[in-house]
Protein backbone atom coordinates (compact mmCIF):
# COMPACT_ATOMS: atom_id res chain seq x y z
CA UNK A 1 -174.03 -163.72 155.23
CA UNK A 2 -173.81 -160.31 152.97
CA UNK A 3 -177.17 -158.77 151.85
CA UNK A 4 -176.93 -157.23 148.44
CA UNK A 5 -179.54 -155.00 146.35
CA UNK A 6 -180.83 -157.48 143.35
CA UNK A 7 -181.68 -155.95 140.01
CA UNK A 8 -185.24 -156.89 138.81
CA UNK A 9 -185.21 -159.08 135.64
CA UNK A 10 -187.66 -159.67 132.91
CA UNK A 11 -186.99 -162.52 130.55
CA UNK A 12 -188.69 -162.01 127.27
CA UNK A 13 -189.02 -163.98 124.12
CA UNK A 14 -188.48 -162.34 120.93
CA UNK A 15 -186.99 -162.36 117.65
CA UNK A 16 -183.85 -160.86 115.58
CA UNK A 17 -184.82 -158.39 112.73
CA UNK A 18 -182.42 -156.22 110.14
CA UNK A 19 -182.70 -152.37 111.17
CA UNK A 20 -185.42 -150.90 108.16
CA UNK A 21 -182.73 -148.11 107.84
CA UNK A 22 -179.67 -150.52 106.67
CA UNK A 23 -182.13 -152.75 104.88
CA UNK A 24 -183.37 -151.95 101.33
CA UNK A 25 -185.33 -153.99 98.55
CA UNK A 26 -184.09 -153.89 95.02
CA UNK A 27 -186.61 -153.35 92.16
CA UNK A 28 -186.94 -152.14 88.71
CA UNK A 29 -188.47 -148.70 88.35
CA UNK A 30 -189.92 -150.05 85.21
CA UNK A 31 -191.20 -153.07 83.66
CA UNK A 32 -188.43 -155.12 81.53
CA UNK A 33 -186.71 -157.84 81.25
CA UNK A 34 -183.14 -159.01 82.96
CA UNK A 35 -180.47 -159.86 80.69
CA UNK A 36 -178.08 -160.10 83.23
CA UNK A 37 -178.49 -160.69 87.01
CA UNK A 38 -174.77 -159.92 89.16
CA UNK A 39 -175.93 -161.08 92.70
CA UNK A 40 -175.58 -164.24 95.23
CA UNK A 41 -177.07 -164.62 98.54
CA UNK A 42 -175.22 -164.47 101.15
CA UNK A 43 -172.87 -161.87 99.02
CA UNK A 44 -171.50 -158.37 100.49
CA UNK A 45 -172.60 -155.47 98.16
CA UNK A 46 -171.60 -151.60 98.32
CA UNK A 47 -173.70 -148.59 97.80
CA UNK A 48 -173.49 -148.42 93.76
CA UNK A 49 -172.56 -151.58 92.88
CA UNK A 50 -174.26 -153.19 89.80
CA UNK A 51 -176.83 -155.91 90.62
CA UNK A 52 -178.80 -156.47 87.28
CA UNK A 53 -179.39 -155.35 83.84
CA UNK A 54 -182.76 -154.82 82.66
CA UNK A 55 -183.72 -154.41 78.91
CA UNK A 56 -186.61 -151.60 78.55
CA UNK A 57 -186.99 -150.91 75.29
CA UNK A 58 -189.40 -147.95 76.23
CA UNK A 59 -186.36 -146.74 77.58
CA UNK A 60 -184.08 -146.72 73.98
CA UNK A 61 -186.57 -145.08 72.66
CA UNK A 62 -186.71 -142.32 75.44
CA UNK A 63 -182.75 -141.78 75.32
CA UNK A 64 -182.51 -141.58 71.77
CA UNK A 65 -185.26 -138.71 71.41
CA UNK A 66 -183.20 -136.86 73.93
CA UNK A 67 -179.97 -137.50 72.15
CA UNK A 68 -181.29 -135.77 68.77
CA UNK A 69 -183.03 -133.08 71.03
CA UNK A 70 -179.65 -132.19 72.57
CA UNK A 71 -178.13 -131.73 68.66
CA UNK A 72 -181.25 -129.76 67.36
CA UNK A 73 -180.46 -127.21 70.51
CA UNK A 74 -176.86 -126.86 70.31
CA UNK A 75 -178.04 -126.23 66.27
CA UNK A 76 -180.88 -123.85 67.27
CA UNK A 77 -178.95 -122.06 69.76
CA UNK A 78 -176.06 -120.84 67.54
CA UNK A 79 -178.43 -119.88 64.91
CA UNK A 80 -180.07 -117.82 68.07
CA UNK A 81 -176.90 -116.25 68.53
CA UNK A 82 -176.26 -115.55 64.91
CA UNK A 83 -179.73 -114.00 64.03
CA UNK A 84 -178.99 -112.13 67.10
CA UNK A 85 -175.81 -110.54 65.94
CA UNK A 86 -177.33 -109.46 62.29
CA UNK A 87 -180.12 -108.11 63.92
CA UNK A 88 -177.58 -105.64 65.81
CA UNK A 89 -175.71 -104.79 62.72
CA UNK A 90 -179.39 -104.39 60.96
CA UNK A 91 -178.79 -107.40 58.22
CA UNK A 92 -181.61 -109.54 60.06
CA UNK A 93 -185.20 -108.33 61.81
CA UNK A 94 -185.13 -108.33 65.51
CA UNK A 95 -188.46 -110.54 64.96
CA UNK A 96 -186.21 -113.09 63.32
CA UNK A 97 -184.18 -112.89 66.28
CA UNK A 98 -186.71 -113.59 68.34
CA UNK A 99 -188.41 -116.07 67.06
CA UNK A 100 -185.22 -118.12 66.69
CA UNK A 101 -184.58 -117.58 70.13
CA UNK A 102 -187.98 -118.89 70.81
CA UNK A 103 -187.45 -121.96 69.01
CA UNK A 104 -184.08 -122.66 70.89
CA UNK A 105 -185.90 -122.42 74.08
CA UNK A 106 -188.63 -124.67 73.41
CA UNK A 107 -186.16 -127.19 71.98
CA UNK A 108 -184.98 -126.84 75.67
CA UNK A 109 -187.42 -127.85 77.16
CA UNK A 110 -188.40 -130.41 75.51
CA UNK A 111 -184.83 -132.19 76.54
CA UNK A 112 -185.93 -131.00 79.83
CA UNK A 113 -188.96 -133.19 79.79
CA UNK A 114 -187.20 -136.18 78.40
CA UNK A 115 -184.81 -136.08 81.04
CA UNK A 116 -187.56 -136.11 83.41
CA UNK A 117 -188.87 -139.03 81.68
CA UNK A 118 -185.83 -140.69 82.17
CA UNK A 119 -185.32 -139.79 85.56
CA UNK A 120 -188.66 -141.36 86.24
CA UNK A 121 -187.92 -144.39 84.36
CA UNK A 122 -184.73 -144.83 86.44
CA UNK A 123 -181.77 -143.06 85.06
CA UNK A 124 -180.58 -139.80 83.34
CA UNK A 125 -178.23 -138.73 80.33
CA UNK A 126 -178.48 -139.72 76.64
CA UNK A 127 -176.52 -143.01 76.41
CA UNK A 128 -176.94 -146.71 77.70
CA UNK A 129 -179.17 -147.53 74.85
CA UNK A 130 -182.40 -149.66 76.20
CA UNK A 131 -180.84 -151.02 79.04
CA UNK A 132 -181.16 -149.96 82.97
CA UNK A 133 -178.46 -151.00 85.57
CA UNK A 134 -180.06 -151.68 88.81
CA UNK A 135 -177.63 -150.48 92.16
CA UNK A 136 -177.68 -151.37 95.30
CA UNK A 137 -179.51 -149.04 97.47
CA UNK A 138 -177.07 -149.29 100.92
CA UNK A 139 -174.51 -150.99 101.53
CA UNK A 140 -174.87 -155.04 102.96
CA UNK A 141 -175.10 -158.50 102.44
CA UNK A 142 -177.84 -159.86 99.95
CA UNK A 143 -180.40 -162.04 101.96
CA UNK A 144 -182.79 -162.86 99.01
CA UNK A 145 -182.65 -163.26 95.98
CA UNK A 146 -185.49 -163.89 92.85
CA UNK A 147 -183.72 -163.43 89.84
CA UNK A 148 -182.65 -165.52 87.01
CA UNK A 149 -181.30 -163.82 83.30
CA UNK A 150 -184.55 -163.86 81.03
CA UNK A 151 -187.01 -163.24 83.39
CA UNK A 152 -190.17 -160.39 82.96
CA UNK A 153 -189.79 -157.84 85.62
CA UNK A 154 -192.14 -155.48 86.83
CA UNK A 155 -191.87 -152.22 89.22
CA UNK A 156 -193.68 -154.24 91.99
CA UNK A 157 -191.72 -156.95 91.80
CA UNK A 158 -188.55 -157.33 94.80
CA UNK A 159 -185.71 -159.63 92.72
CA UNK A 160 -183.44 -159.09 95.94
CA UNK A 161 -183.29 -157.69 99.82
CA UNK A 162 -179.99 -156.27 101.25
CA UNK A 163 -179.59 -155.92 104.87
CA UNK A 164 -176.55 -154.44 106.74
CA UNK A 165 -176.47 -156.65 109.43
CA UNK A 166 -173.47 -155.04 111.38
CA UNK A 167 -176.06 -154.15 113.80
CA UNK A 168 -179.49 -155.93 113.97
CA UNK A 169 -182.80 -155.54 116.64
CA UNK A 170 -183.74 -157.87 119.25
CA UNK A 171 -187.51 -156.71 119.65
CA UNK A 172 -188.22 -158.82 122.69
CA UNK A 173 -192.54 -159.02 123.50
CA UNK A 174 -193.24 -157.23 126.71
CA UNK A 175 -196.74 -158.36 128.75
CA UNK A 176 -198.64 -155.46 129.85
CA UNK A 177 -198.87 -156.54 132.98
CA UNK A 178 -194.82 -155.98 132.98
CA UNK A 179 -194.77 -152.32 131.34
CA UNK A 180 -193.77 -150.97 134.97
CA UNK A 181 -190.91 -152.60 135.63
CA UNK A 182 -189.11 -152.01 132.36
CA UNK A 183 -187.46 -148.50 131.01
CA UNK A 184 -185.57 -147.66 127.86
CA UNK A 185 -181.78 -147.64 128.76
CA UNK A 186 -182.52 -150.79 130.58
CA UNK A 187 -179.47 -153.17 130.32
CA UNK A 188 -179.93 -156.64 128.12
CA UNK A 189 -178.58 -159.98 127.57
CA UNK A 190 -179.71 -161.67 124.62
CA UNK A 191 -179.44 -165.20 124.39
CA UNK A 192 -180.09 -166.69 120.84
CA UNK A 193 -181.30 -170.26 119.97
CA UNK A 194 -178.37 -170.99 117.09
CA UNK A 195 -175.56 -169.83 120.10
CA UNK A 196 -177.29 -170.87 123.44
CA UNK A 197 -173.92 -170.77 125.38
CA UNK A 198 -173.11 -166.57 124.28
CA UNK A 199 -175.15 -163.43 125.54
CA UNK A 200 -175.26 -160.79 123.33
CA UNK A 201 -175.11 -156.97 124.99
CA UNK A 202 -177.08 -154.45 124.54
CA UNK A 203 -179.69 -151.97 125.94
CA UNK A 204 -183.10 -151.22 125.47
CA UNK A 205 -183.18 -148.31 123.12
CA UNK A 206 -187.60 -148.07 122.64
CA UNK A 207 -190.74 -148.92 124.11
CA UNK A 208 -193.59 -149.66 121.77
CA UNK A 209 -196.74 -147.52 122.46
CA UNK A 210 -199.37 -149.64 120.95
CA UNK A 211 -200.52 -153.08 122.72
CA UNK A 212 -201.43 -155.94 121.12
CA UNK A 213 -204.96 -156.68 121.37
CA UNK A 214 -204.24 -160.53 121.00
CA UNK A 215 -201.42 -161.01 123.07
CA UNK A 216 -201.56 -157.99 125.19
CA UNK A 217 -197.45 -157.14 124.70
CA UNK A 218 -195.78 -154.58 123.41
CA UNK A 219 -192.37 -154.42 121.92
CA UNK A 220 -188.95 -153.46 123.50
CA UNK A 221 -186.51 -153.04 121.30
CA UNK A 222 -182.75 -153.41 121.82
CA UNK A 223 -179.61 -152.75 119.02
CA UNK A 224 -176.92 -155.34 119.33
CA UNK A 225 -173.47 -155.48 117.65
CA UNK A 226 -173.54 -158.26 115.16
CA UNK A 227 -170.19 -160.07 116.20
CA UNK A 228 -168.48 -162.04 113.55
C-alpha cells in the first residue's frame, strides 16, 4: 500500500453569472419613441454598433438651435475681426470693436450650452435631425431584449442587456462554518447541470466579506473560460 497527502475538498452549490464589467444595459438617455429597433437575442454586438433609433423631438429642436447658433458666430466673428481692423486704421471706435467682440463671444457660448444640452440628451454635433442612435456599450452577445418599433421609451427603461460571456463567474455559497478551510487561489472544478459529464477549470479569485444572515454563507467567486 502507498500513503499519499489528500487535498481537502469543499463541494459548493452555486450559480453562473456574466462579469458586471463585460455586461452593460442599453437605455435611452431620454424619453422617445423607437422607430427602429436593430437587435436579436442571442446576437453578437461590437462596441459602437447601432442597436435602435429613437425619435426625440426635444432633441430636433435642440440641434437645430445649435445649427443657426454656429452661422450667427462664424457671422459675428468676422464682423469682430473687421470692426477690429477699422478701429486700428481709426475708421471705426475701439468701443465698436468691443462690443462686437462681445457679442461674438456670447454667441459662443451659447453653442457651448447647446452642445451641453445635447451631450446630456445623448449625442453631440448639429445634424441627425430628432433622432438618437442608441450603441452598444461593450462588446457581447445580447441576452434580453424589450423592444419592438413604435414603442414609448423612457430613460429608466432597459430595452436590452449585453453580456460578454467569454468569461463568466461561478460564485459558489460558502458555510461559515467552512471559511477556514478555503483560500483565494484555491483550485476549482465546476460541474454544471446543462453538461454534468465536463468540469470546468478555474480558481478561486475572491472571498466575500459579508455573511448572510439567513443562510450563514458567503460567496467564493471563481472566473472560468467560457468554452465554445
Amino acid at each position: 500500500s502507498t500513503r499519499e497527502v489528500l487535498s481537502v475538498t469543499l463541494a459548493l452549490p452555486g450559480e453562473l453569472v456574466a462579469d458586471p464589467d463585460r455586461s452593460a444595459r442599453v437605455s435611452s438617455p431620454v424619453a422617445g419613441r423607437l422607430v427602429q429597433v436593430k437587435l436579436t437575442e442571442g446576437s453578437t454586438v461590437k462596441k459602437g454598433d447601432a442597436l435602435a433609433v429613437v425619435r426625440v423631438p426635444e432633441l430636433g429642436k435642440v440641434r437645430g438651435a445649435l445649427a443657426a447658433t454656429v452661422a450667427k458666430v462664424a457671422s459675428a466673428r468676422l464682423n469682430a475681426e473687421r470692426l477690429a481692423a477699422l478701429a486700428d486704421k481709426g475708421l471705426a471706435t475701439k468701443q465698436e470693436a468691443v462690443q462686437a467682440k462681445a457679442e461674438a463671444d456670447a454667441l459662443d457660448a451659447e453653442g457651448n450650452a447647446l452642445r451641453d444640452q445635447l451631450a446630456a440628451l445623448g449625442t453631440a454635433g448639429a445634424g441627425g435631425g430628432a433622432e438618437l442612435v442608441l450603441r452598444a456599450p461593450v462588446a457581447g452577445v445580447i441576452i434580453s431584449r424589450d423592444a419592438v418599433v413604435g414603442q414609448p421609451v423612457t430613460a429608466e427603461q432597459t430595452i436590452a442587456s449585453i453580456a460578454d460571456l467569454r468569461e463568466v463567474w461561478f460564485l459558489g455559497r460558502v458555510f461559515e462554518k467552512d471559511l477556514g478551510r478555503l483560500r483565494v487561489g484555491a483550485q476549482a472544478e465546476v460541474e454544471l447541470n446543462a453538461y454534468p459529464k465536463e468540469r470546468f477549470a478555474g480558481s478561486v479569485e475572491y472571498l466575500g466579506q459579508q455573511v448572510d444572515p439567513v443562510a450563514r454563507t458567503v460567496t467564493a467567486r471563481v472566473r472560468l473560460a467560457n468554452r465554445d
